[in-house]
Protein backbone atom coordinates (compact mmCIF):
# COMPACT_ATOMS: atom_id res chain seq x y z
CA UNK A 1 11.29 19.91 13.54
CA UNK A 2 12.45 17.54 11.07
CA UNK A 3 12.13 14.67 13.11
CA UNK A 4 8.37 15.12 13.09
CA UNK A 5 8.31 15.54 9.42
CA UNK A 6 10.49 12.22 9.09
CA UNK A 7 7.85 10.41 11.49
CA UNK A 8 4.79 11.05 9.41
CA UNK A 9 7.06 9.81 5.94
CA UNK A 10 7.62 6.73 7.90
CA UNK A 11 4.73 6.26 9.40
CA UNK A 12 2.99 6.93 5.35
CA UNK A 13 5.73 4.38 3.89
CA UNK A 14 4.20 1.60 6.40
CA UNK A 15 1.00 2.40 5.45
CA UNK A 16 2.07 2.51 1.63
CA UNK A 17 1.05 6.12 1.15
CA UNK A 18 2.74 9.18 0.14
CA UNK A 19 2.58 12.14 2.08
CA UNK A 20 0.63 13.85 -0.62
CA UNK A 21 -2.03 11.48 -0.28
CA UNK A 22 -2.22 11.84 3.74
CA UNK A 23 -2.77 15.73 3.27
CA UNK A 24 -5.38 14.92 0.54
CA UNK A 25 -7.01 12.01 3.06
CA UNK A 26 -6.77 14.38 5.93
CA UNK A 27 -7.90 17.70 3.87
CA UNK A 28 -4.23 19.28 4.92
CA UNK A 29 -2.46 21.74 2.60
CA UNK A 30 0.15 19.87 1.31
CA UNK A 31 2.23 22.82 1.21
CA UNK A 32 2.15 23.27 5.46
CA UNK A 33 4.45 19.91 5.57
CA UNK A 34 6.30 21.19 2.56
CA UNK A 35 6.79 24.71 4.87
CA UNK A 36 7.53 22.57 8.21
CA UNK A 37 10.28 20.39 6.34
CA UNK A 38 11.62 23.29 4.87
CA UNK A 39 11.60 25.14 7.98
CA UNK A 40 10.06 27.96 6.30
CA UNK A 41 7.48 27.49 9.34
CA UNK A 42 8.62 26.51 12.82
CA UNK A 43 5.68 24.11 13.85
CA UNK A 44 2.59 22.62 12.55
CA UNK A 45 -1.13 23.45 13.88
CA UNK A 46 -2.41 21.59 16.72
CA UNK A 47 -5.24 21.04 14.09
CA UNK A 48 -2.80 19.54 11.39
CA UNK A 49 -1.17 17.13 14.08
CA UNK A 50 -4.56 15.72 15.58
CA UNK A 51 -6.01 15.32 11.85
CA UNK A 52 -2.22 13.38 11.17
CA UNK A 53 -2.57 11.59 14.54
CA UNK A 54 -6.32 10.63 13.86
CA UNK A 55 -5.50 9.17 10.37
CA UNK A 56 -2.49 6.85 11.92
CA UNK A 57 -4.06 5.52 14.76
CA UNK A 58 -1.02 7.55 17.08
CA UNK A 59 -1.48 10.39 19.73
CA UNK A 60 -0.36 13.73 19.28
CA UNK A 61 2.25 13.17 21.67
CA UNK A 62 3.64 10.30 19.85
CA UNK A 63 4.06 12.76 16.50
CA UNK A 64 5.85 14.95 18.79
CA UNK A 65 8.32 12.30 20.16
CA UNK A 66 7.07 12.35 23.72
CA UNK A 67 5.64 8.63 23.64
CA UNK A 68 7.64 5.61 23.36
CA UNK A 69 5.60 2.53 21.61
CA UNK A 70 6.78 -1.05 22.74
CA UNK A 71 6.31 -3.32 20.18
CA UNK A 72 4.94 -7.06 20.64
CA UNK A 73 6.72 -10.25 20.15
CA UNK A 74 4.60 -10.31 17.17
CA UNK A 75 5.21 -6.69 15.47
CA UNK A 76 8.37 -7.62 15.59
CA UNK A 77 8.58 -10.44 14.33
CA UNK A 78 6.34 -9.46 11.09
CA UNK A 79 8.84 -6.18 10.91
CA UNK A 80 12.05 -8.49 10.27
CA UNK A 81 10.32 -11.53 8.41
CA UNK A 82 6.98 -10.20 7.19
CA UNK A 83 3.80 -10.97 7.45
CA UNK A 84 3.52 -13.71 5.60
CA UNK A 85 6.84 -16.03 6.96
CA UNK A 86 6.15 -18.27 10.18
CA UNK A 87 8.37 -17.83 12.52
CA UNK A 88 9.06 -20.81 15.12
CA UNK A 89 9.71 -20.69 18.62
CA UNK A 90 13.70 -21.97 17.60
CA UNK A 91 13.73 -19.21 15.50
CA UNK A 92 12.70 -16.42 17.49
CA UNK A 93 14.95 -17.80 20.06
CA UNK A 94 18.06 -17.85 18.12
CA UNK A 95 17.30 -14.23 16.70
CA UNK A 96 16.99 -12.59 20.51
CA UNK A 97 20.04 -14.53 21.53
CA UNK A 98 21.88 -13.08 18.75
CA UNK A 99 20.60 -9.45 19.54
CA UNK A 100 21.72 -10.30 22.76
CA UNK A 101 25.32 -10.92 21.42
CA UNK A 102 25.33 -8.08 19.41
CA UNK A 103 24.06 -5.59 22.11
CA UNK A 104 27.33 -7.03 24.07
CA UNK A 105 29.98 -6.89 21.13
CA UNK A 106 28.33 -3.47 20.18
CA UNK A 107 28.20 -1.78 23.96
CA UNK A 108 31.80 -2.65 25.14
């Protein structure tokens, strides 16, 4: 259940949002997360999770951990540099070869 509740905080830090400001956006007591994280309440409404899904972009399923996203060449690279750094073809070369040496060193 947490996991869920940890999504939606990350997915609210990307967009530079608190999670009080979702419910508020989304018309969502604020104190149904609060419950959820708590685990005073064991899941959220199918009607809170398609209102939280809605406002992100992201399917229900994806909230729930059943969908994997794969990320662009792109995303990625504005996730580790930013948006605003140009990254060169060297670059992003060098970087996947080292993930590629660290997914090695790491794995043995």
């Amino acid at each position: 259940m947490v996991f869920v509740y940890d999504l939606i905080e990350e997915l609210c830090q990307k967009k530079k949002i608190t999670v009080t400001a979702l419910c508020r956006e989304c018309k969502i007591p604020r104190s149904s997360l609060t419950d959820y994280k708590k685990g005073r309440i064991k899941s959220l409404s199918a009607d809170t999770l398609c209102k939280i899904a809605d406002y992100f972009d992201v399917s229900v399923g994806y909230l729930c951990g059943e969908e994997h996203i794969t990320l662009s060449d792109e995303a990625v690279k504005a996730a580790i540099f930013g948006d605003d750094f140009k990254v060169s073809d060297e670059l992003w070369r060098e970087l996947c070869h080292y993930a590629e040496f660290l997914k090695k060193k790491y794995s043995e």
